[in-house]
PDB file of N, CA and C in Angstrom:
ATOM      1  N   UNK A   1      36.460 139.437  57.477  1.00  0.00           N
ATOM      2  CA  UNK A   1      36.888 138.120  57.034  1.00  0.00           C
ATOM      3  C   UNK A   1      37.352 137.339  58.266  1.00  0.00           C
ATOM      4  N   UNK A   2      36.898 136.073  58.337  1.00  0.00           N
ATOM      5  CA  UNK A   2      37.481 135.226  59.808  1.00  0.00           C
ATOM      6  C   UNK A   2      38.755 134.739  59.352  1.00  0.00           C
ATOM      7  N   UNK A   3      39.129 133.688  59.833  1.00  0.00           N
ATOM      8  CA  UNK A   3      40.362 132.886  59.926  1.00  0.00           C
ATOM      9  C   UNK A   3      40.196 131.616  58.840  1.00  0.00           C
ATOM     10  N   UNK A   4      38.565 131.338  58.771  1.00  0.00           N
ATOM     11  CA  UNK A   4      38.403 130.081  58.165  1.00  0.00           C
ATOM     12  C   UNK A   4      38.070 130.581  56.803  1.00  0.00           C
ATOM     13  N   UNK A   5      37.840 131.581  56.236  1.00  0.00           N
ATOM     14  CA  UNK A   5      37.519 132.476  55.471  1.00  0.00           C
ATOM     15  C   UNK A   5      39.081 132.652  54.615  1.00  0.00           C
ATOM     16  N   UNK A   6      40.017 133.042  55.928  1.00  0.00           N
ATOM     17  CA  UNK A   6      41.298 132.945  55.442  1.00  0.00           C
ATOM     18  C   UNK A   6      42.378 132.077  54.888  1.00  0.00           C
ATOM     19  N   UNK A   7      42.002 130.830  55.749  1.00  0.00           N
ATOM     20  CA  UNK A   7      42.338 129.544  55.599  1.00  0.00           C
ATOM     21  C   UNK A   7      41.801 128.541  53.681  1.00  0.00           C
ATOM     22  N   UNK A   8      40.745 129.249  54.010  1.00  0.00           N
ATOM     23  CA  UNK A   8      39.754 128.301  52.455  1.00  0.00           C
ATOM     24  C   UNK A   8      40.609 128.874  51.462  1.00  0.00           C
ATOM     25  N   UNK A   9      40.661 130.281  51.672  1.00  0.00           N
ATOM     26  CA  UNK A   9      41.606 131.569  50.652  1.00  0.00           C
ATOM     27  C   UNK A   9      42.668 131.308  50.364  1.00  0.00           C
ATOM     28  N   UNK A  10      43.665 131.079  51.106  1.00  0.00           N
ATOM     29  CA  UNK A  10      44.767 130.515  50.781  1.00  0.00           C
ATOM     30  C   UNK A  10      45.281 129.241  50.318  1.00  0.00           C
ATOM     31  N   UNK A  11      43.754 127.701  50.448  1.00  0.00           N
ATOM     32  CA  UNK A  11      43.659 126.637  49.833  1.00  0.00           C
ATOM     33  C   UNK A  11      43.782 127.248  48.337  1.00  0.00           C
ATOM     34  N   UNK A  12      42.665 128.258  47.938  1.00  0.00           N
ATOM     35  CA  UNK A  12      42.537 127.938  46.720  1.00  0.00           C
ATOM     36  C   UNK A  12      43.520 128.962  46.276  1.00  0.00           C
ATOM     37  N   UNK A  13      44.077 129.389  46.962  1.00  0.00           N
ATOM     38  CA  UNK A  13      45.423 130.338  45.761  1.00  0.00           C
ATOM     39  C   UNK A  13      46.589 129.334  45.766  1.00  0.00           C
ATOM     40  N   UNK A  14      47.047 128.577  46.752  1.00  0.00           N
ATOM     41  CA  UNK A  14      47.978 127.082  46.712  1.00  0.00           C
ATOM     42  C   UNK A  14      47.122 126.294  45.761  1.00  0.00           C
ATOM     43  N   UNK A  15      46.374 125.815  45.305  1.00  0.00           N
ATOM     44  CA  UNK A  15      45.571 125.053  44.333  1.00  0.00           C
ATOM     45  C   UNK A  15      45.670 126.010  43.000  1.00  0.00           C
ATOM     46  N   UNK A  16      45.605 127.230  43.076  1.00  0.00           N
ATOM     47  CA  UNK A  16      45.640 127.831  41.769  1.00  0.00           C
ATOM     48  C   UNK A  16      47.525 128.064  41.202  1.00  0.00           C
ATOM     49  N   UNK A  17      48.505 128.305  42.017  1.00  0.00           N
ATOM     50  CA  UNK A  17      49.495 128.005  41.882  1.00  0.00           C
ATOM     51  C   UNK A  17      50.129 126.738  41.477  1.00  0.00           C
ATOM     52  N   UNK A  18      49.550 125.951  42.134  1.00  0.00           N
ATOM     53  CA  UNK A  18      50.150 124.211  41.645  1.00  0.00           C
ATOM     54  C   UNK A  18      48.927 123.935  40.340  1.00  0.00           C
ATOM     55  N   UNK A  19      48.243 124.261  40.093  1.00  0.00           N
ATOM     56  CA  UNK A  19      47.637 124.147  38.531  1.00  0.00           C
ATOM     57  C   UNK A  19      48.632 125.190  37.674  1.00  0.00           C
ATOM     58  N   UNK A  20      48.779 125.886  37.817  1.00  0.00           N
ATOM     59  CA  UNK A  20      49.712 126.307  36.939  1.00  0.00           C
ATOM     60  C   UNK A  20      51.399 125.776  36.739  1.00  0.00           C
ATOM     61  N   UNK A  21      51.560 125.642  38.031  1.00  0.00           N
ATOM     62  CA  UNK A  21      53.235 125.027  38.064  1.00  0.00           C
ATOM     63  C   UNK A  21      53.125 123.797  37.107  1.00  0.00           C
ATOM     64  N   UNK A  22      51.925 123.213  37.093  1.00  0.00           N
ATOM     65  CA  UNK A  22      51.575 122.021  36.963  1.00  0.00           C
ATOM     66  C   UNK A  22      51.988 122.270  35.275  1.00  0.00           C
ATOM     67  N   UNK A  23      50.913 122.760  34.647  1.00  0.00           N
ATOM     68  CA  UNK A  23      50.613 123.438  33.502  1.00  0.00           C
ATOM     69  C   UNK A  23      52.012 123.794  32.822  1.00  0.00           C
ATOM     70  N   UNK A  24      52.848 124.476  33.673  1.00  0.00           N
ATOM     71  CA  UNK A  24      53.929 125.242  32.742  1.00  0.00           C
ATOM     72  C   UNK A  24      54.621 123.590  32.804  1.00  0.00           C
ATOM     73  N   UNK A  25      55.119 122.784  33.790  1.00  0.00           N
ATOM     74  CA  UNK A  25      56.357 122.063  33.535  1.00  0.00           C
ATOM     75  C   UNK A  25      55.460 120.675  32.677  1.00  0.00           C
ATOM     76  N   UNK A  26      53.965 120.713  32.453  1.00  0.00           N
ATOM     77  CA  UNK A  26      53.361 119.498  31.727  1.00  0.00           C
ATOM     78  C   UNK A  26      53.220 120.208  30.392  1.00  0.00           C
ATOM     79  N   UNK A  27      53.384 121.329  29.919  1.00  0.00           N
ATOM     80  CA  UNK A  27      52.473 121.346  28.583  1.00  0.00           C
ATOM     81  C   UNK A  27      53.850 121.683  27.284  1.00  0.00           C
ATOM     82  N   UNK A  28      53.607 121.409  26.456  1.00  0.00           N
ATOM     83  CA  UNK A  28      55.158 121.912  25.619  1.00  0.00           C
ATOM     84  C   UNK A  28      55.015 122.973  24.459  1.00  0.00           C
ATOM     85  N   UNK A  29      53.568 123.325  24.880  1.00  0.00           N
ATOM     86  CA  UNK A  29      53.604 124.822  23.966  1.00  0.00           C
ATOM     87  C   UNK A  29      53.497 125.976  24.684  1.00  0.00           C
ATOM     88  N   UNK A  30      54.416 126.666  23.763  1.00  0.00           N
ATOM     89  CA  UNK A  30      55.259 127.780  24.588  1.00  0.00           C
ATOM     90  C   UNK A  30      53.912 128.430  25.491  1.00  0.00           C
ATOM     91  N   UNK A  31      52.714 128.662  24.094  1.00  0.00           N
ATOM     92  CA  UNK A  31      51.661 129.088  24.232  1.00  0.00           C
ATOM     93  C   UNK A  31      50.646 129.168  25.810  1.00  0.00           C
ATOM     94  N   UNK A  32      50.842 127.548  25.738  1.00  0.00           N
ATOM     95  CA  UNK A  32      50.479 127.325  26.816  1.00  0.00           C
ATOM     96  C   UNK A  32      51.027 126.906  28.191  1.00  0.00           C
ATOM     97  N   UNK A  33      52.543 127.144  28.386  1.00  0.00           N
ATOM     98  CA  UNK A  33      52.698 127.680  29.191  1.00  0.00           C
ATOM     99  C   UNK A  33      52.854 128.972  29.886  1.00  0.00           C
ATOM    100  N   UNK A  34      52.289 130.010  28.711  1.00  0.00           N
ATOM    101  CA  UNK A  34      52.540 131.459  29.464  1.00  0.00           C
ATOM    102  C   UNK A  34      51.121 131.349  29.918  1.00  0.00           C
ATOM    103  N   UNK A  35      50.213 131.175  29.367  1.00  0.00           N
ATOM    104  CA  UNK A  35      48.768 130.709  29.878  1.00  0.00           C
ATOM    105  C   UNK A  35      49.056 130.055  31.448  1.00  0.00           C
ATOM    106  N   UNK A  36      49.673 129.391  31.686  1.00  0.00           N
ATOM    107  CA  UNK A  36      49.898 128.540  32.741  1.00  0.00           C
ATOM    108  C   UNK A  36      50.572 129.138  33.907  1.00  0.00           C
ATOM    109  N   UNK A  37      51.215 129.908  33.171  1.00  0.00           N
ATOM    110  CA  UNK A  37      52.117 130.752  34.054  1.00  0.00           C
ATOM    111  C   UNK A  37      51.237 131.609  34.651  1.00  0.00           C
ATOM    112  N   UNK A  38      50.094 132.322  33.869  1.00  0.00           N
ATOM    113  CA  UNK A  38      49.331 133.356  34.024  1.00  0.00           C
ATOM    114  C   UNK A  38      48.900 132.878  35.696  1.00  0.00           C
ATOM    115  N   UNK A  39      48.165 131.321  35.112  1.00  0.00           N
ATOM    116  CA  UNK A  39      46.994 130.713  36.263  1.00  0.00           C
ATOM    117  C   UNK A  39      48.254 131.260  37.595  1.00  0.00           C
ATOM    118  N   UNK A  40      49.483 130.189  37.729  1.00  0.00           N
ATOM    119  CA  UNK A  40      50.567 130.199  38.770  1.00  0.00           C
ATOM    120  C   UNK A  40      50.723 131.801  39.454  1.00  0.00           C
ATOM    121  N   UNK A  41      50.643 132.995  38.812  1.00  0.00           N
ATOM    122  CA  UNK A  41      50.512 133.825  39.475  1.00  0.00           C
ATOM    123  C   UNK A  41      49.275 134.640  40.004  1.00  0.00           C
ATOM    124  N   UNK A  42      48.561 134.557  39.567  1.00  0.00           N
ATOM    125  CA  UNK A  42      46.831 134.354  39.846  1.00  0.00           C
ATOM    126  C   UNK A  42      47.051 133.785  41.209  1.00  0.00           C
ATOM    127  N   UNK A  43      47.865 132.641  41.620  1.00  0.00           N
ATOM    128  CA  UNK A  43      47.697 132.103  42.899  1.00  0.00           C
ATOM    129  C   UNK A  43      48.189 133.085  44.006  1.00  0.00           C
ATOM    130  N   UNK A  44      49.352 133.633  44.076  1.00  0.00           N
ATOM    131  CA  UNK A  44      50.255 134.198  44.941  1.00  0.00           C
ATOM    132  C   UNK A  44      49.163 136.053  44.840  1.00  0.00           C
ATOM    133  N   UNK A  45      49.004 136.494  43.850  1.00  0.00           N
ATOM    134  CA  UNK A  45      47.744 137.213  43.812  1.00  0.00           C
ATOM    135  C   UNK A  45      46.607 137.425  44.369  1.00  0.00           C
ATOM    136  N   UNK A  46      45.898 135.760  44.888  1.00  0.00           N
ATOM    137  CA  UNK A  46      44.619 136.260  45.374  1.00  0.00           C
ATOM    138  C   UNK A  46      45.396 136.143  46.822  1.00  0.00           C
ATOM    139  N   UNK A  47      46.642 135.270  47.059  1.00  0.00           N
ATOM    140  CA  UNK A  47      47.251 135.191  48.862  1.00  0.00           C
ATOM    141  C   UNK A  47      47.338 136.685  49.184  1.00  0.00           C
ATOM    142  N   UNK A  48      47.907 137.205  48.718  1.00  0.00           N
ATOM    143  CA  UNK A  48      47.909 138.936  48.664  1.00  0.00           C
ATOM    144  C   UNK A  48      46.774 139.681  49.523  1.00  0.00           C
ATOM    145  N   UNK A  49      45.946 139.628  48.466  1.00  0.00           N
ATOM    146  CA  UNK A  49      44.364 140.226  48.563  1.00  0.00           C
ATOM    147  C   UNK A  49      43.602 139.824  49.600  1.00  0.00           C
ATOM    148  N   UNK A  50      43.568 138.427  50.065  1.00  0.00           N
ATOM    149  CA  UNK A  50      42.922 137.536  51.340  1.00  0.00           C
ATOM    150  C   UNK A  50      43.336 137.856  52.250  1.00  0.00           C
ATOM    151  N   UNK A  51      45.444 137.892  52.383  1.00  0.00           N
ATOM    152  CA  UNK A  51      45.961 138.652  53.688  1.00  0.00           C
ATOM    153  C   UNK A  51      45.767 139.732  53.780  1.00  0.00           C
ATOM    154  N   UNK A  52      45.834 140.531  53.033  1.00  0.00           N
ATOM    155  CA  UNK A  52      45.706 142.299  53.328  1.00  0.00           C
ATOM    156  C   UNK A  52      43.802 142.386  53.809  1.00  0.00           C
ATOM    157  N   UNK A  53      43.015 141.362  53.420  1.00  0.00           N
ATOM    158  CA  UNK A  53      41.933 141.782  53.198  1.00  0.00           C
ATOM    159  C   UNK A  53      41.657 141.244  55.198  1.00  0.00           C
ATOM    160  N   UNK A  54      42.518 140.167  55.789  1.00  0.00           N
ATOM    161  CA  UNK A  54      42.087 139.772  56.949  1.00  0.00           C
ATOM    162  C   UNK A  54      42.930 140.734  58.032  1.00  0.00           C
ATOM    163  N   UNK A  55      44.167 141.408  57.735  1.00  0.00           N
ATOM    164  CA  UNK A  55      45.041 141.911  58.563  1.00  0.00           C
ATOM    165  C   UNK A  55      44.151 143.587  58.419  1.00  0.00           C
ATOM    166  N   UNK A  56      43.134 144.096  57.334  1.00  0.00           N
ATOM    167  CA  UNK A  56      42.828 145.081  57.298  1.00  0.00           C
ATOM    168  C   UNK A  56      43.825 145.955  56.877  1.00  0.00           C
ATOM    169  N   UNK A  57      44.729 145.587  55.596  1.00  0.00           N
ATOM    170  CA  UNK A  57      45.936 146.461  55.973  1.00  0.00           C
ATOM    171  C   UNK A  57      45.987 146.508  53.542  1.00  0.00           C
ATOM    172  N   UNK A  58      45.751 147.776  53.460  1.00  0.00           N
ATOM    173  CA  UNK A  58      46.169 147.713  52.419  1.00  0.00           C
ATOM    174  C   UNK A  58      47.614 147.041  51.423  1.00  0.00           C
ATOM    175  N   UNK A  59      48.384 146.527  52.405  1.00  0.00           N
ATOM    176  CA  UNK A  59      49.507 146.605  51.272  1.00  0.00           C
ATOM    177  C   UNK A  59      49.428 145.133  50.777  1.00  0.00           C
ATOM    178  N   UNK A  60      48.543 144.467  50.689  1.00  0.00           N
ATOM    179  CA  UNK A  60      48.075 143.258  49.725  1.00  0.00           C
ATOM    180  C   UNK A  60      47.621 144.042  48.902  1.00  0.00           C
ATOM    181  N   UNK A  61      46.413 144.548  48.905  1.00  0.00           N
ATOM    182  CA  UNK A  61      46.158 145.303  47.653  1.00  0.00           C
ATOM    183  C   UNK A  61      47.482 145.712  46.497  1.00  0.00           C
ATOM    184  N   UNK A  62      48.604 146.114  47.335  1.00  0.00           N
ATOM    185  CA  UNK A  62      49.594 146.768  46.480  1.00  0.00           C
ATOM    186  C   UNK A  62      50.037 145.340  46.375  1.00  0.00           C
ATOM    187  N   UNK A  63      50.603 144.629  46.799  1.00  0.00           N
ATOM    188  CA  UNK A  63      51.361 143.791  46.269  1.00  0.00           C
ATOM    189  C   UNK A  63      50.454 143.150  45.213  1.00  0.00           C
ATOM    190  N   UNK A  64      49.209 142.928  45.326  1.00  0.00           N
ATOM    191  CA  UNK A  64      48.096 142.705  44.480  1.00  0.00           C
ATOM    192  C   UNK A  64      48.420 143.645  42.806  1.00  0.00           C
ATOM    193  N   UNK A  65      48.649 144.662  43.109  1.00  0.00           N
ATOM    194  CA  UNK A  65      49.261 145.719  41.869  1.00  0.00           C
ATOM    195  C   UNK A  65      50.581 145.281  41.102  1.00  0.00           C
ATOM    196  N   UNK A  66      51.753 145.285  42.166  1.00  0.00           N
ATOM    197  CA  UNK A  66      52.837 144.538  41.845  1.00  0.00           C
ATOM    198  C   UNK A  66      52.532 143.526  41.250  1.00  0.00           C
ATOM    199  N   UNK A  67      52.052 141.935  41.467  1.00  0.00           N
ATOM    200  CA  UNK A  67      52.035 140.794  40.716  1.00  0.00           C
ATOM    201  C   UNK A  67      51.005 141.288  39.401  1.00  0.00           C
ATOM    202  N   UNK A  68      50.063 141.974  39.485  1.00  0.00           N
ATOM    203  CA  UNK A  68      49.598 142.218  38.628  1.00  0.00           C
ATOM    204  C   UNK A  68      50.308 143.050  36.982  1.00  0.00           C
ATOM    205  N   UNK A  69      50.888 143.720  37.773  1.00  0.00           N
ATOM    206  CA  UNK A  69      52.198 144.407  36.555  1.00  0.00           C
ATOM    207  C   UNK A  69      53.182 143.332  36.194  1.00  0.00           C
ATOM    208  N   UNK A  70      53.744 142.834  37.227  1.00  0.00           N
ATOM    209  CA  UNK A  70      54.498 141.782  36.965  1.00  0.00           C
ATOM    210  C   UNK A  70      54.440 140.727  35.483  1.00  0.00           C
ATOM    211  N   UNK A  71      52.757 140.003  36.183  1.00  0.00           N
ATOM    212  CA  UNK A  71      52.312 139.253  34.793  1.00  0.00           C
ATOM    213  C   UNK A  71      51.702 139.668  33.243  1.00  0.00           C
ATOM    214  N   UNK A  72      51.647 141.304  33.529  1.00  0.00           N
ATOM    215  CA  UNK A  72      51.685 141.810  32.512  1.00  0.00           C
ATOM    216  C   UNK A  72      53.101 141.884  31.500  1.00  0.00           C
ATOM    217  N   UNK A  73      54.253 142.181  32.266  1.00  0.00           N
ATOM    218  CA  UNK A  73      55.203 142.409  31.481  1.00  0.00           C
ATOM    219  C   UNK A  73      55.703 140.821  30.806  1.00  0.00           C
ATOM    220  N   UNK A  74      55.286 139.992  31.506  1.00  0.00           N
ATOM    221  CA  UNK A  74      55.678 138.773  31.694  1.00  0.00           C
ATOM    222  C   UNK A  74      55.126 138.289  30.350  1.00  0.00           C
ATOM    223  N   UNK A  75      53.833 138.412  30.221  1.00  0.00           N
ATOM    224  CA  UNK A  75      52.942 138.242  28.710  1.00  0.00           C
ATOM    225  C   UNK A  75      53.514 138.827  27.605  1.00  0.00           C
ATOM    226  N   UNK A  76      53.895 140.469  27.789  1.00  0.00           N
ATOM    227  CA  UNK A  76      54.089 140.839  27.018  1.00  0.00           C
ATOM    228  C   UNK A  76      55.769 140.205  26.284  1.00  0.00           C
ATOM    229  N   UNK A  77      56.713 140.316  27.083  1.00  0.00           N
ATOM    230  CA  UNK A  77      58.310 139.532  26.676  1.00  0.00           C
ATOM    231  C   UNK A  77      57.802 138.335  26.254  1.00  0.00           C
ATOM    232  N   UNK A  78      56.866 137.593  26.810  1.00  0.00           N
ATOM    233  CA  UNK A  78      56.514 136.090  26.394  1.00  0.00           C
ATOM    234  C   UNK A  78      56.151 135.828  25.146  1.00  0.00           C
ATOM    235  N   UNK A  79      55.016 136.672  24.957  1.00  0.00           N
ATOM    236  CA  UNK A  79      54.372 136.857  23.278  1.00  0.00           C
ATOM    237  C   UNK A  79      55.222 137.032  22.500  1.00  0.00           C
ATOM    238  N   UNK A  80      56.311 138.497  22.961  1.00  0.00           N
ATOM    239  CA  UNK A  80      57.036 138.405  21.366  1.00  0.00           C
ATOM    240  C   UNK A  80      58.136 137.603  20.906  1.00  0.00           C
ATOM    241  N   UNK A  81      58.580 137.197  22.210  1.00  0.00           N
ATOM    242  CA  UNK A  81      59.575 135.348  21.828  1.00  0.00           C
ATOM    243  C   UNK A  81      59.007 134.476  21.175  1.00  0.00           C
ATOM    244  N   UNK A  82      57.783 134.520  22.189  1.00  0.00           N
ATOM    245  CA  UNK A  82      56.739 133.234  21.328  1.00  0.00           C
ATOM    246  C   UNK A  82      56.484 133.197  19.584  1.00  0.00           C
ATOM    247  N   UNK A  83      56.342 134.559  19.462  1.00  0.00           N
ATOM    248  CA  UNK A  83      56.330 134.626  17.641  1.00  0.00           C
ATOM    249  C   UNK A  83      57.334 134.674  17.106  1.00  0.00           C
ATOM    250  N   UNK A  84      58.732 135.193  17.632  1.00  0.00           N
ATOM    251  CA  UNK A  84      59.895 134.868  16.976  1.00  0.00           C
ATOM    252  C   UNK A  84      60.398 133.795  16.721  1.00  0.00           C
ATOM    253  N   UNK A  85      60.277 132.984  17.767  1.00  0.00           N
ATOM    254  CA  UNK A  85      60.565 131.490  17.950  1.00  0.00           C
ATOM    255  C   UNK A  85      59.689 130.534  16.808  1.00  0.00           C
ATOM    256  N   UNK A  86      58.600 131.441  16.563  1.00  0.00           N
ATOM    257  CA  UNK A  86      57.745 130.647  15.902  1.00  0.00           C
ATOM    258  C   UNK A  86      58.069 130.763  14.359  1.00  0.00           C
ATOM    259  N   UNK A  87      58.509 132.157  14.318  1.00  0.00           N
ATOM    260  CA  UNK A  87      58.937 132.669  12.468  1.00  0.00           C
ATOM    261  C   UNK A  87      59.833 131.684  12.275  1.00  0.00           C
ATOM    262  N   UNK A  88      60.603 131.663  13.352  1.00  0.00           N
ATOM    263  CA  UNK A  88      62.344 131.475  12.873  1.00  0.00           C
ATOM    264  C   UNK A  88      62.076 129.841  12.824  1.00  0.00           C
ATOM    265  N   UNK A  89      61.675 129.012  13.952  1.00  0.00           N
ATOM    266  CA  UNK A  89      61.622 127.708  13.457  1.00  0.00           C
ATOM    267  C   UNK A  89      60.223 126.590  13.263  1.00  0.00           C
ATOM    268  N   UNK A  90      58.912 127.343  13.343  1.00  0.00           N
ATOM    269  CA  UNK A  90      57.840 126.946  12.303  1.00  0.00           C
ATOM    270  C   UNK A  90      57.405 126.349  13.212  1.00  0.00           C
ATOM    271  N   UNK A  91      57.262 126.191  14.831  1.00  0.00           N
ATOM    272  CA  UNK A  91      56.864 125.103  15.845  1.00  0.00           C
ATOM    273  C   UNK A  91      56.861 125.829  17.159  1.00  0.00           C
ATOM    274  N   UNK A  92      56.032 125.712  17.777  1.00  0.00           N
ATOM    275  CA  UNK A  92      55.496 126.095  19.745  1.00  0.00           C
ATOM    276  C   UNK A  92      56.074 124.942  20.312  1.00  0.00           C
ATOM    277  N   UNK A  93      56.724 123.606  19.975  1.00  0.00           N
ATOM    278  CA  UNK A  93      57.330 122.950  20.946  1.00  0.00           C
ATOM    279  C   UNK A  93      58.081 123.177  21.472  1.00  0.00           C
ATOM    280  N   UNK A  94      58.218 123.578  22.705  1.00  0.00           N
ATOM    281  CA  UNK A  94      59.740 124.034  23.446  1.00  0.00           C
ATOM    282  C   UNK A  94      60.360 122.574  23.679  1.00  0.00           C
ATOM    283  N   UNK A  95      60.096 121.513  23.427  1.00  0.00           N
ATOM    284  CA  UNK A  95      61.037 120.629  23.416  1.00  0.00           C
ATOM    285  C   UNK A  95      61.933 120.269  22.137  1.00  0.00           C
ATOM    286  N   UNK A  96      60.935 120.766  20.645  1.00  0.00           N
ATOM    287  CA  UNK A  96      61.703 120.628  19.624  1.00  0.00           C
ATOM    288  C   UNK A  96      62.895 122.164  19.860  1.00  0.00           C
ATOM    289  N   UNK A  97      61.972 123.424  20.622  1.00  0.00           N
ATOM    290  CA  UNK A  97      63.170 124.655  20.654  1.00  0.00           C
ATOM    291  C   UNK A  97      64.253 124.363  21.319  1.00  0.00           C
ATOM    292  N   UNK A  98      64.349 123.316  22.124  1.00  0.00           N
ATOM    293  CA  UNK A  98      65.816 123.326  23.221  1.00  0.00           C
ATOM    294  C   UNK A  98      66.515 122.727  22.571  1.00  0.00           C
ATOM    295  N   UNK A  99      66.263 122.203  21.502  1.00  0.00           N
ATOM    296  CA  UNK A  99      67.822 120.976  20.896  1.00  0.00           C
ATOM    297  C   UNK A  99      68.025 122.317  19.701  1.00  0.00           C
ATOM    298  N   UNK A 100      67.742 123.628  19.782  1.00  0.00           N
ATOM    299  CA  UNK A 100      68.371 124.448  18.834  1.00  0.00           C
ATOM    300  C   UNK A 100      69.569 124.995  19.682  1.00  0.00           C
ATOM    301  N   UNK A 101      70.771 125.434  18.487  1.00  0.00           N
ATOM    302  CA  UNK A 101      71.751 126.093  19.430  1.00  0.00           C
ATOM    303  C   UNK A 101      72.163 127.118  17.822  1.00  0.00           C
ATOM    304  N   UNK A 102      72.845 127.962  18.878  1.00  0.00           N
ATOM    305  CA  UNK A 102      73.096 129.211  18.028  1.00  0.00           C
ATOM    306  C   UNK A 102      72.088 130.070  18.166  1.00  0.00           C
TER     307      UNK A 102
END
């Protein structure tokens, strides 16, 4: 892998991060911001994989593992709020969920 190889790589994982940042603080279902969230770490993910892949040095790969577990657990806590939130007050708007208290 060259430098410019490295350079393009890290455009599009900063481009895949700010589509998601984008995503989580624009969209108001819960839904779709764990979706969004997903994209946002997808970004810092492929930076991982591109550096380890230009330094020749496995531990992108691992950190590649790490974010990857990461956004797994992340889905999983997300989902089952997401349906509780949803039993209990009938709506994915997290703007109608924040004016709840108690």
């Amino acid at each position: 892998m060259t430098g410019s190889d490295l350079i393009g790589m890290m455009i599009l994982a900063a481009g895949l991060f700010a589509i998601g940042l984008f995503g989580v603080l624009a969209r108001r279902g819960i839904l779709f911001q764990l979706v969004a969230l997903e994209v946002a770490l997808s970004g810092p993910a492929l930076a991982f994989v591109a550096a380890g892949a230009y330094h020749a040095d496995p531990q992108g790969q691992g950190m590649f593992i790490l974010v990857l577990t990461l956004a797994a657990a992340e889905v999983a806590v997300g989902l089952a709020l997401f349906l509780r939130i949803r039993r209990t007050s009938g709506t994915d708007d997290s703007d109608i969920i924040s004016g709840m208290k108690g």
